[in-house]
Every structure is written in C-alpha cells, then in structure tokens.
C-alpha atoms as a PDB file:
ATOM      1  CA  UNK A   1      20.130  69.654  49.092  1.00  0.00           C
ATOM      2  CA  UNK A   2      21.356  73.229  48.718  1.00  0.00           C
ATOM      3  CA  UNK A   3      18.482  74.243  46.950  1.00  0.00           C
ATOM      4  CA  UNK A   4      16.225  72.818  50.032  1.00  0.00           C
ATOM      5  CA  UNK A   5      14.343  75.486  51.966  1.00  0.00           C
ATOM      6  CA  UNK A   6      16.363  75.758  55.927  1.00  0.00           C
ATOM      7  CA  UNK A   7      13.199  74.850  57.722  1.00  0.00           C
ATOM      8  CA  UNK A   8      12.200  71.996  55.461  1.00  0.00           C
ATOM      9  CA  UNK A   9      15.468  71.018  56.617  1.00  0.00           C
ATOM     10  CA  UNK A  10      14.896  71.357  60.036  1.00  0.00           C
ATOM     11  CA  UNK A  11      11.655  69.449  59.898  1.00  0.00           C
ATOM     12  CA  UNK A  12      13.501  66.363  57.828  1.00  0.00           C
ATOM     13  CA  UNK A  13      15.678  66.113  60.828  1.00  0.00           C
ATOM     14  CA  UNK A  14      12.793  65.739  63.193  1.00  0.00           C
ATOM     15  CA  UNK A  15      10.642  63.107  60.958  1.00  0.00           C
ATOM     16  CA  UNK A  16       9.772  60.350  63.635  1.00  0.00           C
ATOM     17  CA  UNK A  17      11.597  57.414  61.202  1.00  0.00           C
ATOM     18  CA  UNK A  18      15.035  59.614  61.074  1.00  0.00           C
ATOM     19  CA  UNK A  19      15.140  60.068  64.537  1.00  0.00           C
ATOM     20  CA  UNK A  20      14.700  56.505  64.611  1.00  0.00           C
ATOM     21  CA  UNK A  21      17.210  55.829  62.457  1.00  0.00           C
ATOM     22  CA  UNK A  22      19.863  57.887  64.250  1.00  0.00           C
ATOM     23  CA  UNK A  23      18.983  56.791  67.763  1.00  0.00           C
ATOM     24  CA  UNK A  24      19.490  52.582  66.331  1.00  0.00           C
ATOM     25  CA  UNK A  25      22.965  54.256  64.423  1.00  0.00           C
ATOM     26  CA  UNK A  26      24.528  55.939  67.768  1.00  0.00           C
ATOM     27  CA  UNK A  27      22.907  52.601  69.566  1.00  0.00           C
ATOM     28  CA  UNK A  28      25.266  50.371  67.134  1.00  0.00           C
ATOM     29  CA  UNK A  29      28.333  52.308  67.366  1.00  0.00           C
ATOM     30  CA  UNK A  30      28.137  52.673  71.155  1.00  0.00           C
ATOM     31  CA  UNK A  31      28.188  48.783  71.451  1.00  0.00           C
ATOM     32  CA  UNK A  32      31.053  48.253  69.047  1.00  0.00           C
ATOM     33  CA  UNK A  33      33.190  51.334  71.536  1.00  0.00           C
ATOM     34  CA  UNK A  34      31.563  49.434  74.848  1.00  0.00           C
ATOM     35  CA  UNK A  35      33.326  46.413  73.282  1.00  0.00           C
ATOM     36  CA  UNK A  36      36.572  47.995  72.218  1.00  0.00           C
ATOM     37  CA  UNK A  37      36.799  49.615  75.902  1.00  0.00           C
ATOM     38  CA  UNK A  38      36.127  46.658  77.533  1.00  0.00           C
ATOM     39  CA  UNK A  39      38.985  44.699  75.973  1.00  0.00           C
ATOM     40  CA  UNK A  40      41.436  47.396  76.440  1.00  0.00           C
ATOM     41  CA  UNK A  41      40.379  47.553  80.218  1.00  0.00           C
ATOM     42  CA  UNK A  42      40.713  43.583  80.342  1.00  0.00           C
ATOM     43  CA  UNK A  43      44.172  43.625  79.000  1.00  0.00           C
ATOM     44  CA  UNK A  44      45.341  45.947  81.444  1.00  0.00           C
ATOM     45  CA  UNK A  45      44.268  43.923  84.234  1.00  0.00           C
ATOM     46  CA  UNK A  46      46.051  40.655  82.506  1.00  0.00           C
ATOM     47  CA  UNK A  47      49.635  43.167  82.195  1.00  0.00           C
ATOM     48  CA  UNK A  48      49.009  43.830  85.820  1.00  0.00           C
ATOM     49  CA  UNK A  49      49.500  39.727  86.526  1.00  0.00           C
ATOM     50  CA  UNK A  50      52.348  38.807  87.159  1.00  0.00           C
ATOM     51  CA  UNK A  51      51.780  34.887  86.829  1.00  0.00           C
ATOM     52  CA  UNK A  52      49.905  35.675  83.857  1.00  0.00           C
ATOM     53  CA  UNK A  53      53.308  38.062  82.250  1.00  0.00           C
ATOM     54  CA  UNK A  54      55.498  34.679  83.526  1.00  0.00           C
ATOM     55  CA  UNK A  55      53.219  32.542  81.435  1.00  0.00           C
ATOM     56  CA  UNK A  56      52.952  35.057  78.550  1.00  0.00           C
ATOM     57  CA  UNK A  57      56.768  35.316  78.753  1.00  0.00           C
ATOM     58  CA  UNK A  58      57.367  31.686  79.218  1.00  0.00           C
ATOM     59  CA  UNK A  59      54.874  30.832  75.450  1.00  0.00           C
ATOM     60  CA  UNK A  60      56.973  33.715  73.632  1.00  0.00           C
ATOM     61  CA  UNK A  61      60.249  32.263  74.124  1.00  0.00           C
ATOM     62  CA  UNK A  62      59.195  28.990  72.923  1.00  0.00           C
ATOM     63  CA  UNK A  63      57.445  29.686  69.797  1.00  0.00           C
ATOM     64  CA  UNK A  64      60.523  31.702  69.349  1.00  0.00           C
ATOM     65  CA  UNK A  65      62.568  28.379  69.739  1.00  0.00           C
ATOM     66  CA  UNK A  66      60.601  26.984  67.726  1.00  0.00           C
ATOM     67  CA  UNK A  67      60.503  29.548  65.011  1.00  0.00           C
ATOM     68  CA  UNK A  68      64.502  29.785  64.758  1.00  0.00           C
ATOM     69  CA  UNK A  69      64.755  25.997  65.246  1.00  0.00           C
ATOM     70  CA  UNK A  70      67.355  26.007  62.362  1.00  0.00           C
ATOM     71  CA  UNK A  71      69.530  28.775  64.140  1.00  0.00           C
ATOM     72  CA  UNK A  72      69.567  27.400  67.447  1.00  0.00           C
ATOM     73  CA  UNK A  73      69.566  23.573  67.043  1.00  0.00           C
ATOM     74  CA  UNK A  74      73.380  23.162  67.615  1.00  0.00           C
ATOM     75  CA  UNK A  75      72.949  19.479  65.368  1.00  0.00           C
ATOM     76  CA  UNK A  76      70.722  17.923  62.652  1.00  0.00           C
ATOM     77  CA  UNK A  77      68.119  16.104  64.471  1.00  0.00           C
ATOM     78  CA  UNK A  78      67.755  12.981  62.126  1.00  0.00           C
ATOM     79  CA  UNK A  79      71.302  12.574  62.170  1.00  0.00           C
ATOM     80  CA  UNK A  80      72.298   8.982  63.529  1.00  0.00           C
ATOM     81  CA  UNK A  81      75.960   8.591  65.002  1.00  0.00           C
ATOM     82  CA  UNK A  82      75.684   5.207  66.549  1.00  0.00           C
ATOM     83  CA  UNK A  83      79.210   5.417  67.716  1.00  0.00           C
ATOM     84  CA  UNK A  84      77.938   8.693  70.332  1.00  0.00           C
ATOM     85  CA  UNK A  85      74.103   6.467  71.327  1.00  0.00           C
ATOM     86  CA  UNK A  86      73.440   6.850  75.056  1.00  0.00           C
ATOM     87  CA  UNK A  87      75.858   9.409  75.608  1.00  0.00           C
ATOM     88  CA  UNK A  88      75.051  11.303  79.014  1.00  0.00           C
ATOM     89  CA  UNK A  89      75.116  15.169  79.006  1.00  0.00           C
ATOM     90  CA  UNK A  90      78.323  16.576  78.442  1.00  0.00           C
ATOM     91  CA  UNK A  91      80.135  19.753  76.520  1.00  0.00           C
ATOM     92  CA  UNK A  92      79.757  18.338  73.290  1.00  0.00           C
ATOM     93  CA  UNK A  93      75.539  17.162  73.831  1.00  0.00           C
ATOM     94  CA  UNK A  94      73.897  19.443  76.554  1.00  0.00           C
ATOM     95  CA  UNK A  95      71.182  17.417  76.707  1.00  0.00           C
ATOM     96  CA  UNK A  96      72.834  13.969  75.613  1.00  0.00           C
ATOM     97  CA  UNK A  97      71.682  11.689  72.818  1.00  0.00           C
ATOM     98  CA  UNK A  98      69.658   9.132  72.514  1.00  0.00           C
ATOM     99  CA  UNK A  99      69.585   5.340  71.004  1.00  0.00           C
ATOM    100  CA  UNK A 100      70.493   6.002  68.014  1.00  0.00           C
ATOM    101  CA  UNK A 101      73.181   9.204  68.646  1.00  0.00           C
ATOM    102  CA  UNK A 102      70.731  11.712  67.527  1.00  0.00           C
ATOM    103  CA  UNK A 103      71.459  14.806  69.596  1.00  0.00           C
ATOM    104  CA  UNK A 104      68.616  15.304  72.314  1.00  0.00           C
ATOM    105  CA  UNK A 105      68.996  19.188  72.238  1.00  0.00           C
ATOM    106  CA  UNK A 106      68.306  20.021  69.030  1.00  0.00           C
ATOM    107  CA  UNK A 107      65.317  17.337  68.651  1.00  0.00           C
ATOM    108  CA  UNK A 108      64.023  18.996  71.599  1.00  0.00           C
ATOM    109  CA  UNK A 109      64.110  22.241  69.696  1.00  0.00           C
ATOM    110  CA  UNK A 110      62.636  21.326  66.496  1.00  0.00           C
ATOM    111  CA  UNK A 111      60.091  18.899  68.690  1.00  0.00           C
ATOM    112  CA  UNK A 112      59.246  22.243  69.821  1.00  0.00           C
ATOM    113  CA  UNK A 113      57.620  23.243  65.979  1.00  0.00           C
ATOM    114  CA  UNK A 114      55.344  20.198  66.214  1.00  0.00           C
ATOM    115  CA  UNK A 115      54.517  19.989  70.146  1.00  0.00           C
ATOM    116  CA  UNK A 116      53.146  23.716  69.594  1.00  0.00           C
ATOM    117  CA  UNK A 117      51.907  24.222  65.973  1.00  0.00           C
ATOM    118  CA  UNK A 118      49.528  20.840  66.162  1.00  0.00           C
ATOM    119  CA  UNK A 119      47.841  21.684  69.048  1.00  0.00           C
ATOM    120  CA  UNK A 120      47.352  25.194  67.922  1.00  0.00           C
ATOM    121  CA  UNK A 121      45.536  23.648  65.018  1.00  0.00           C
ATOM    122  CA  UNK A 122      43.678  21.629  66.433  1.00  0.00           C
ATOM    123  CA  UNK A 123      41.998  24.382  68.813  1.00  0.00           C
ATOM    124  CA  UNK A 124      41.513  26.789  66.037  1.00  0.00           C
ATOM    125  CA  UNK A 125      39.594  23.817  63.687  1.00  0.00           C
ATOM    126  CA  UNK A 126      37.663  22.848  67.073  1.00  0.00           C
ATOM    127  CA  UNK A 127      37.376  26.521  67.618  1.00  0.00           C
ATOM    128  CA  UNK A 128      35.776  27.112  64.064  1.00  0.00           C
ATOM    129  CA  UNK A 129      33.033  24.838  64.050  1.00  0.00           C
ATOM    130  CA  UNK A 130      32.605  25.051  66.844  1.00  0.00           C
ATOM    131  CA  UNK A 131      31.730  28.650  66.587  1.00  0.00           C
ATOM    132  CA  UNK A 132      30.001  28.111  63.678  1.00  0.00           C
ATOM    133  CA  UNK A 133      27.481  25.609  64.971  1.00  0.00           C
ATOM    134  CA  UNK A 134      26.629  27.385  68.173  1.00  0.00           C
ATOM    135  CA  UNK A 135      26.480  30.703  65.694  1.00  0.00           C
ATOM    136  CA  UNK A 136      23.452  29.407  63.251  1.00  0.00           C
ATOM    137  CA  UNK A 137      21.978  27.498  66.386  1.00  0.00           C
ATOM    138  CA  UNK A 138      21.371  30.245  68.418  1.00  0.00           C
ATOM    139  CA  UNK A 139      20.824  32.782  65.826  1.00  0.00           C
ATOM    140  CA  UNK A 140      18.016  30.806  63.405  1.00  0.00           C
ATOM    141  CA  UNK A 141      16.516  28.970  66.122  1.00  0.00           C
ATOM    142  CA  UNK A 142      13.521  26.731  65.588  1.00  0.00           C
ATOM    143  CA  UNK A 143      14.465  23.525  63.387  1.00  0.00           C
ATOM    144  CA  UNK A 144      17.855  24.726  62.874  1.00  0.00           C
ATOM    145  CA  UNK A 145      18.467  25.243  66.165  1.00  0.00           C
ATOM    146  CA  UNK A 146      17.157  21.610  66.943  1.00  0.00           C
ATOM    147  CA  UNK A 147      18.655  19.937  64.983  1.00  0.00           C
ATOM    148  CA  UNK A 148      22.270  20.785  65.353  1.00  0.00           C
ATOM    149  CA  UNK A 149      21.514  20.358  68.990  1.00  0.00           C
ATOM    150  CA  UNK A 150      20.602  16.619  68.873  1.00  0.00           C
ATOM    151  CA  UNK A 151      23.832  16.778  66.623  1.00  0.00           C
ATOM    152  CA  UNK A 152      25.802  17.937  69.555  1.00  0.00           C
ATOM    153  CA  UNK A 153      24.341  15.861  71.933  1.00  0.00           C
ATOM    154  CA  UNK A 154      24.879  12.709  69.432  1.00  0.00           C
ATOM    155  CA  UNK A 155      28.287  13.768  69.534  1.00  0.00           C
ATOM    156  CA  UNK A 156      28.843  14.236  73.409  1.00  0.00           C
ATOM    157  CA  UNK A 157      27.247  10.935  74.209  1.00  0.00           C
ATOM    158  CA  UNK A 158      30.481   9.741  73.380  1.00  0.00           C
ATOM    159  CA  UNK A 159      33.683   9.986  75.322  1.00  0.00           C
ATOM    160  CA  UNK A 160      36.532  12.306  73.559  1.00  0.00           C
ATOM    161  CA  UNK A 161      39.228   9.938  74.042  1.00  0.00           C
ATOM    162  CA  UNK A 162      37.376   7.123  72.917  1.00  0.00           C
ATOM    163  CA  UNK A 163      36.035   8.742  69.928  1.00  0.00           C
ATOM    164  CA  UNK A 164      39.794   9.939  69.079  1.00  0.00           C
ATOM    165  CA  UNK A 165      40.970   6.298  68.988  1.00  0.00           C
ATOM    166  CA  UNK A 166      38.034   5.243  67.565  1.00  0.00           C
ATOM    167  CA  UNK A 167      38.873   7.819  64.620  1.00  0.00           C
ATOM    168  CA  UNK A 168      42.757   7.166  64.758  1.00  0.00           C
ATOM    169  CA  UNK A 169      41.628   3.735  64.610  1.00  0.00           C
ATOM    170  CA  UNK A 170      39.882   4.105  60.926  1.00  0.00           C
ATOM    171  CA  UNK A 171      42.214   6.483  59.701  1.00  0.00           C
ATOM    172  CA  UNK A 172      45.507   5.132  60.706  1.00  0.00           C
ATOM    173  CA  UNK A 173      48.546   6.284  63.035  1.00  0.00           C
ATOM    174  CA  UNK A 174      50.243   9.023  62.408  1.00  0.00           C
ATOM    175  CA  UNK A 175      49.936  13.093  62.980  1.00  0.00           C
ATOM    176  CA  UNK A 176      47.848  14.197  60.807  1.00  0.00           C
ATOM    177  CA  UNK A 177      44.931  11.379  61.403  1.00  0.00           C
ATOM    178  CA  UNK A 178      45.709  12.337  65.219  1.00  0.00           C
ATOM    179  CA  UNK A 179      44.888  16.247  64.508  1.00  0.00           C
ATOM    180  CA  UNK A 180      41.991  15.713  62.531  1.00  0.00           C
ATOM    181  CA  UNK A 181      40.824  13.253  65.054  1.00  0.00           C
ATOM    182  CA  UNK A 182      40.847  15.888  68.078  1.00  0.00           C
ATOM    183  CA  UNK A 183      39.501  17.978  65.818  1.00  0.00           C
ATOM    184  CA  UNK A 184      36.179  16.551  65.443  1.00  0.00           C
ATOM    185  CA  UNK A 185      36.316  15.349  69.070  1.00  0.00           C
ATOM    186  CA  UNK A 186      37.327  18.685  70.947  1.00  0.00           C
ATOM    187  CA  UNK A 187      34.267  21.337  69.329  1.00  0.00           C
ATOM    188  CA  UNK A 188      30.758  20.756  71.200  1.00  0.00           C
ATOM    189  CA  UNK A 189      31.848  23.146  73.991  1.00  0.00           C
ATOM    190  CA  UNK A 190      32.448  25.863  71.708  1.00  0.00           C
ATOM    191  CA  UNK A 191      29.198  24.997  70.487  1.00  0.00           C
ATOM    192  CA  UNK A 192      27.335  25.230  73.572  1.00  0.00           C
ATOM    193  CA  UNK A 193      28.672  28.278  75.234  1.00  0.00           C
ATOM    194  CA  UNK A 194      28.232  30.165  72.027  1.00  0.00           C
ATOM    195  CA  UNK A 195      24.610  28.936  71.427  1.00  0.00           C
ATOM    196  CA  UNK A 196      23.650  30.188  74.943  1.00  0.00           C
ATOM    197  CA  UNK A 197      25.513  33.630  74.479  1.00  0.00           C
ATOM    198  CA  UNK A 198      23.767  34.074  70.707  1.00  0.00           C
ATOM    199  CA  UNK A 199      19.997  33.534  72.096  1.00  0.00           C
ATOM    200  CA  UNK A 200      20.194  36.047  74.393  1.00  0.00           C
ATOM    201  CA  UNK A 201      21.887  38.038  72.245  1.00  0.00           C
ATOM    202  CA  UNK A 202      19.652  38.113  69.128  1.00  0.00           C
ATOM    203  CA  UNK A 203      16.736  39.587  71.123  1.00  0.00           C
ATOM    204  CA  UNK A 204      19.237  42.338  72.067  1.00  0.00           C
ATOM    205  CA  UNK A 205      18.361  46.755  70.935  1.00  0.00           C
ATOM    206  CA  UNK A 206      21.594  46.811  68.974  1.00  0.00           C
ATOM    207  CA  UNK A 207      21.235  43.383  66.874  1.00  0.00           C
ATOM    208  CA  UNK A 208      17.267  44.904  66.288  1.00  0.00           C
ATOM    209  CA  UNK A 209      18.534  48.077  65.308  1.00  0.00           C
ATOM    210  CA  UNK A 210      21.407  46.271  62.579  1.00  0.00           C
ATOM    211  CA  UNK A 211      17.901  44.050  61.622  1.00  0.00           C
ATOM    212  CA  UNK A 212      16.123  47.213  61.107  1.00  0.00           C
ATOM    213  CA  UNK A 213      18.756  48.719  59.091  1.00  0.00           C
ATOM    214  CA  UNK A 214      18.763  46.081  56.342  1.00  0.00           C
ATOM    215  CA  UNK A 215      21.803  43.873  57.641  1.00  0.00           C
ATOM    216  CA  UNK A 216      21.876  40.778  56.527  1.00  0.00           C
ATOM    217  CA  UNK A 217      21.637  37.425  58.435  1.00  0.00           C
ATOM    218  CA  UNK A 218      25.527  37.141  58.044  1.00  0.00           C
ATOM    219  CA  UNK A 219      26.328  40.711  58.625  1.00  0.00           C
ATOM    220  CA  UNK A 220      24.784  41.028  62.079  1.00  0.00           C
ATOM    221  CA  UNK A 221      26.420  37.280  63.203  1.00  0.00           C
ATOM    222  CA  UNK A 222      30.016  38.526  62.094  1.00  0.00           C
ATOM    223  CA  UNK A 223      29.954  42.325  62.587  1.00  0.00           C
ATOM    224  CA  UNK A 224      27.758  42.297  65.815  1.00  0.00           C
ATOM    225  CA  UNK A 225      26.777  39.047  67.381  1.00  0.00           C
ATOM    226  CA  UNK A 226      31.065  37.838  67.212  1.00  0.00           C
ATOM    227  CA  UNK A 227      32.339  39.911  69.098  1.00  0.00           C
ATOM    228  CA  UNK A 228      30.463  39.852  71.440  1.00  0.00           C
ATOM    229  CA  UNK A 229      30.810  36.377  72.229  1.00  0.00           C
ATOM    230  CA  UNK A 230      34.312  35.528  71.571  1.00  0.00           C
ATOM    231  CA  UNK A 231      35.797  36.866  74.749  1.00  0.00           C
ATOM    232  CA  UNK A 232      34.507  33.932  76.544  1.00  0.00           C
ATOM    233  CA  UNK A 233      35.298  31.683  73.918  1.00  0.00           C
ATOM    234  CA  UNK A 234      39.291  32.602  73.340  1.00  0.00           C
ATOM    235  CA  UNK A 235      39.465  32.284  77.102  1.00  0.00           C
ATOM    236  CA  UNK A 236      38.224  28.216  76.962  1.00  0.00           C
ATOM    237  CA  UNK A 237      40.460  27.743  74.084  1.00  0.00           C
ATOM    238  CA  UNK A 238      43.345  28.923  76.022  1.00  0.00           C
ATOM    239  CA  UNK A 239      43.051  26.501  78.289  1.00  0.00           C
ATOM    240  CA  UNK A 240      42.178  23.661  76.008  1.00  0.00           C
ATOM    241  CA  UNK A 241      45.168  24.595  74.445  1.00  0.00           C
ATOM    242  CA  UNK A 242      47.145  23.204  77.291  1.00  0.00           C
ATOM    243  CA  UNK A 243      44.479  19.866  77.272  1.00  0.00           C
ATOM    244  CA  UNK A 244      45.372  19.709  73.784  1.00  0.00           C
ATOM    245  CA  UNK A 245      49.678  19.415  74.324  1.00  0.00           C
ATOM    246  CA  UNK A 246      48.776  16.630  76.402  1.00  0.00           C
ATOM    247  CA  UNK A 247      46.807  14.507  74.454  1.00  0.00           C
ATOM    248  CA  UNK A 248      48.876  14.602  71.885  1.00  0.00           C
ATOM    249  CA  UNK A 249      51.712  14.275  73.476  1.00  0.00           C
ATOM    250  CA  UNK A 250      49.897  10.948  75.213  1.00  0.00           C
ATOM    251  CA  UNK A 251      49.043  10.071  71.525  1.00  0.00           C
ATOM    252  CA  UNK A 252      52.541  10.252  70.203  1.00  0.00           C
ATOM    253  CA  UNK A 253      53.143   8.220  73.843  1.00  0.00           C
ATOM    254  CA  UNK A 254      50.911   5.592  72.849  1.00  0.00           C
ATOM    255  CA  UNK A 255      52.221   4.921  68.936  1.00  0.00           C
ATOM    256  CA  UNK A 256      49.537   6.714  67.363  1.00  0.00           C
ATOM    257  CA  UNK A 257      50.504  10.685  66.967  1.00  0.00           C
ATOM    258  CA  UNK A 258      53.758  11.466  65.278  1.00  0.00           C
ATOM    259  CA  UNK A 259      55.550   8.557  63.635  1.00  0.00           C
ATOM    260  CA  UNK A 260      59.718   8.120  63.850  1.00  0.00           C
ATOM    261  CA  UNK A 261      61.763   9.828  63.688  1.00  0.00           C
ATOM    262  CA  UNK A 262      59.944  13.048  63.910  1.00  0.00           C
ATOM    263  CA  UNK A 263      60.750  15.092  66.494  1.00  0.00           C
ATOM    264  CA  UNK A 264      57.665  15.338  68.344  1.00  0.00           C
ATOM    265  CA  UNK A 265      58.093  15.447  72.629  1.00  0.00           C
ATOM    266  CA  UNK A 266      55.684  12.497  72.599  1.00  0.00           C
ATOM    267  CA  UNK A 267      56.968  10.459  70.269  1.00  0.00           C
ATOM    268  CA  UNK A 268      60.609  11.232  72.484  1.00  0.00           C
ATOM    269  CA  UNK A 269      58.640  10.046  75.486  1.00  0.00           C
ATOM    270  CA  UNK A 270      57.818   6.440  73.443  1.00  0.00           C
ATOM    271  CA  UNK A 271      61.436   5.996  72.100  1.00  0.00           C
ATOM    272  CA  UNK A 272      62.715   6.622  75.615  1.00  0.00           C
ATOM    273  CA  UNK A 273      60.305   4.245  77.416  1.00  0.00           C
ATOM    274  CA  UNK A 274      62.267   0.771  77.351  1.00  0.00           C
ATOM    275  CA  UNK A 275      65.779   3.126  78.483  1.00  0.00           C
ATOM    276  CA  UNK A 276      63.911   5.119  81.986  1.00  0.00           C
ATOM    277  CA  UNK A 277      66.814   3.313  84.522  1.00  0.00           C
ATOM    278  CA  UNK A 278      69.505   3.549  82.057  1.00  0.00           C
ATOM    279  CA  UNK A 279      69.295   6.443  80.949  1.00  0.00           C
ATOM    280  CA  UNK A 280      66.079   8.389  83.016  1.00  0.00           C
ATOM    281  CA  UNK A 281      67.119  12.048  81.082  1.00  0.00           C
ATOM    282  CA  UNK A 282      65.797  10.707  77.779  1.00  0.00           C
ATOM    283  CA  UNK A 283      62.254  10.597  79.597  1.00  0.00           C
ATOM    284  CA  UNK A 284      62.821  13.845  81.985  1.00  0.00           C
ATOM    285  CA  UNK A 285      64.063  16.036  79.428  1.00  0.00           C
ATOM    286  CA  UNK A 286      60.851  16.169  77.311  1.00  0.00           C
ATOM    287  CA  UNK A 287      58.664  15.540  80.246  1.00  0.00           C
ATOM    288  CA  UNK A 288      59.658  18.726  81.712  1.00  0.00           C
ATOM    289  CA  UNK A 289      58.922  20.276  78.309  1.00  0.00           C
ATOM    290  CA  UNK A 290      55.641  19.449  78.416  1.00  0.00           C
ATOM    291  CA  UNK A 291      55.082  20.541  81.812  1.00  0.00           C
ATOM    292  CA  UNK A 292      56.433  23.913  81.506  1.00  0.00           C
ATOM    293  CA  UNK A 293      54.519  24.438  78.023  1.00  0.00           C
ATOM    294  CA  UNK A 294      51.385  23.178  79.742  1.00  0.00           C
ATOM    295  CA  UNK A 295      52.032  25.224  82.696  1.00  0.00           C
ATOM    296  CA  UNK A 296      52.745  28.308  81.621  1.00  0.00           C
ATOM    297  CA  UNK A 297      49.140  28.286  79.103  1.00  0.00           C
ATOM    298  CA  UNK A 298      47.649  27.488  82.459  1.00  0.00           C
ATOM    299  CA  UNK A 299      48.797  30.680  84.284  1.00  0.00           C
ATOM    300  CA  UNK A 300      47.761  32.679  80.755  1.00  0.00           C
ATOM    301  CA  UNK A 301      44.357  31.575  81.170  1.00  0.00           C
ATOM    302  CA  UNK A 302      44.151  31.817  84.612  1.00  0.00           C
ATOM    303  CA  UNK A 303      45.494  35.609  84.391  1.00  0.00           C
ATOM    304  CA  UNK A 304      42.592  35.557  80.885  1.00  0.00           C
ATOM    305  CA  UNK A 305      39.899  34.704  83.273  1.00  0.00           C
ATOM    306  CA  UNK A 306      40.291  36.845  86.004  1.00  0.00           C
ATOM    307  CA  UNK A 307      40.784  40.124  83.553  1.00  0.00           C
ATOM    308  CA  UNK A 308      37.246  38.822  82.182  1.00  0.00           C
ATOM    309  CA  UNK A 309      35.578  37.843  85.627  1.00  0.00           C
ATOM    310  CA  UNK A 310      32.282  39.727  86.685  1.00  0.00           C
ATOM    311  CA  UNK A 311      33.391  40.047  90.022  1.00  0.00           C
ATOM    312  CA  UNK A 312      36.407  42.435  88.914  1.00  0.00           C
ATOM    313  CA  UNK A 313      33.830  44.357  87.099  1.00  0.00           C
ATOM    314  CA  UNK A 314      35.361  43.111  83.671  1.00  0.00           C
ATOM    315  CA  UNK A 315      33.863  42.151  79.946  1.00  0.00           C
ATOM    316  CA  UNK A 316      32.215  39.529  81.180  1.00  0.00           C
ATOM    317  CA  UNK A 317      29.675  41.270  83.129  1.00  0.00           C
ATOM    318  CA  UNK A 318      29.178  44.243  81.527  1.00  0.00           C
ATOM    319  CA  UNK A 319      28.337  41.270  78.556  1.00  0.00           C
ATOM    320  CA  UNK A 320      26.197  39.415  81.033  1.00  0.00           C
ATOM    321  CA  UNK A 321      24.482  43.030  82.281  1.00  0.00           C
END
C-alpha cells in the first residue's frame, strides 16, 4: 500500500461497502463490550446481597468439604464396628454411628462428594441439550424449528417424575441410571427459554452484520447468539440445581438412586428410616444437610435474579431492550 497515491487512499476509505463494513465491525464489538459491562454491573449488585454472599459462602464451604473429604473425615466411612452400632453423639463420634457402627460424621462428609457432584451433572447434561435444541430451533427455523418443537412437546406431555421412574424402571436402580434419568427428564425448559431468546435474536443488526461478514451458521450461534442468552439460562439452572438435590436425594430415599453403602444423604435417609424413634439423629443429621445445601442455592439464585431483573435496570433488560 505504500506505493498507493494519499488520495486514492482517502477515497478507499470512503467506498460505500467499507464504510459498511466498519460500521457492522464497531456494531459487533460494541455488543460483545455491552455484554461484558453488563455482567460486571450484575455481579456487583449480587456482592452487594447479603443473602446472596450467605448462600455463596454457605456452597463454598461445602464443596470444600467435599473436596478434602479424605482430610477431614475423622473415620473410614465403610468401616463396620458392630460392637460401637447406635452409638449416640459423643467425643469419640460427633455425629454418632449408625446400624452398622459406621461413623455418621465422616459419611456425612464424603456423602457430601455425591449429594453435590450428581446433581451438578445432571444440570449441566440437562443444561447442554437443552441449549442445544432451543439453539438450532430458534436459529434454522422452518422444519427444523418444527420439528424439535413437537419433540419438546412429546416430551413435556409427560410428567418428570414419572418419566424418571419410568426410565429408572428400564434401566435399573442405582446412581448412575438415576442421573441419566433426570437427565433426559429435566432439559425442555432450557429448550424453550432459549428458543424464544434465539428468534428474536437472529433478526437482530449485530447477528446481520456477523451474517454479512461471512460467519458461519456455528460461528454466529457460539460467538454471538450464546452469550447473549445464557444469562437467563445459568440463572434457571441455579435454581434447578437445588430441585435437582432433592430429587435425588428422594430417589436414593425411595431405593432407586445410590445403592449401599455409598455415602449418599439419601441413601442415609433410607437406612435410617426403620430407626426415626430410636435413634431420630440418623434421620435429622442428613435432613438438615439437605436443607441447608438446598437453601443456601436458593438465596444464590434469588440474589442471581435480582442482579439480572429489568426493574433494577440489569442484563436482562438492556437484553430485552
């Protein structure tokens, strides 16, 4: 170019299809900083929470239970000592033991592992297609779009718990049938919400100007349409995260989640049953588990959806706007 006379320059610059070109390129990157902004302003409504911080506080401390499990559990939790079965709290078992002298504290802390990692899992798999059904629905439209949709409303005719037992049912008892049961049950309303946000979306200047550009289908769904949809999204997994604790923990309850002797709070809650009047702690201990756990995601995603809601001026409406 440095051989280029300075006004042909000059006149390149002002072609109608560069200008164009620059205006759709500034257009792009002043979403993506709209976006970035609009997160950072969200989080500092959620630090300014203080329900939200106890909640946050509350999660931390037990995945970091259950992270140093090994460190902290003051006994091995399969270990049976039928000569120390039923003993009460005391100095030498904080929390007791139960039927068959296994030391209640440190299954609690290892049940800790299993009570948090499965239902993380099975969010994030009900998360993912989730997202990527409501993703190629909204996005291709026409047949596609149809299609998948009588898919999702196929699958929503039927009720979630039902279908999970009805899946448990052909796959067997245990943990892993239980997460990949609640897997396929828990995704339509990731579907749905994501759907809606991609149609109106697709038709918006900056996806048009990626179009334009040459970006692929792909591109524009994971560099531009994403993140712009996801807020929403983590926000109703948060809370089915808590939705998710308790069905499993009712699974393991019921026989059909974790199997013994895994430490699992449900499956604690099922040993425990036939013992509540002599000895009630077995069944409090990890009851109260789950209700802290479950209570603390609930005051996250409360704090989550109020940083986000349009009426406090946050992501949410400046997505809607």
């Amino acid at each position: 170019m440095s051989g280029i006379d300075p006004n042909m320059k000059h006149l390149w610059r002002h072609l109608p299809w560069v200008r164009r070109n620059r205006s759709r390129d500034a257009s792009i990157k002043a979403t993506a900083d709209e976006s970035t902004s609009l997160w950072v302003q969200s989080l500092h409504r959620l630090c300014k929470d203080p329900l939200a911080m106890i909640g946050l506080a509350t999660l931390i401390l037990l995945i970091m239970i259950a992270v140093f499990a090994p460190f902290l559990a003051p006994y091995d939790p399969d270990a049976i000592d039928i000569s120390q079965r039923l003993q009460w709290p005391s100095e030498d078992h904080l929390l007791g033991t139960d039927k068959f002298g296994r030391d209640v504290l440190s299954r609690m802390i290892f049940g800790a592992r299993l009570s948090l990692l499965m239902p993380a899992i099975i969010v994030v798999n009900s998360l993912a297609i989730g997202t990527t059904v409501g993703l190629l629905s909204g996005f291709k439209g026409g047949l596609v779009d149809s299609l998948l949709m009588r898919v999702v409303d196929i699958k929503s005719s039927f009720p979630g718990l039902l279908l999970t037992l009805a899946i448990i049912g052909m796959l067997g008892p245990g943990l892993f049938n239980a997460v990949i049961a609640m897997s396929i049950s828990g995704w339509t309303g990731y579907a749905r919400i994501i759907r809606g946000m991609t149609l109106s979306l697709r038709e918006m200047e900056f996806v048009e100007a990626a179009r334009t550009l040459g970006g692929s289908d792909g591109y524009i769904l994971i560099k531009h349409i994403l993140p712009n949809v996801i807020s929403p999204v983590v926000l109703l997994a948060t809370l089915n995260m808590a939705g998710a604790i308790l069905s499993l923990a009712g699974l393991g309850f019921l026989g059909l989640g974790a199997q013994p002797p895994t430490a699992e709070w449900g499956a604690m809650l099922s040993d425990s049953q036939g013992l509540i009047f002599y000895a009630p702690y077995l069944m409090f201990i990890p009851g109260v588990a789950i209700m802290i756990t479950v209570l603390a995601i609930n005051l996250l995603g409360d704090g989550l959806r109020d940083a986000m809601d349009p009426k406090s001026g946050g992501m949410a409406e400046a997505m809607r706007g």
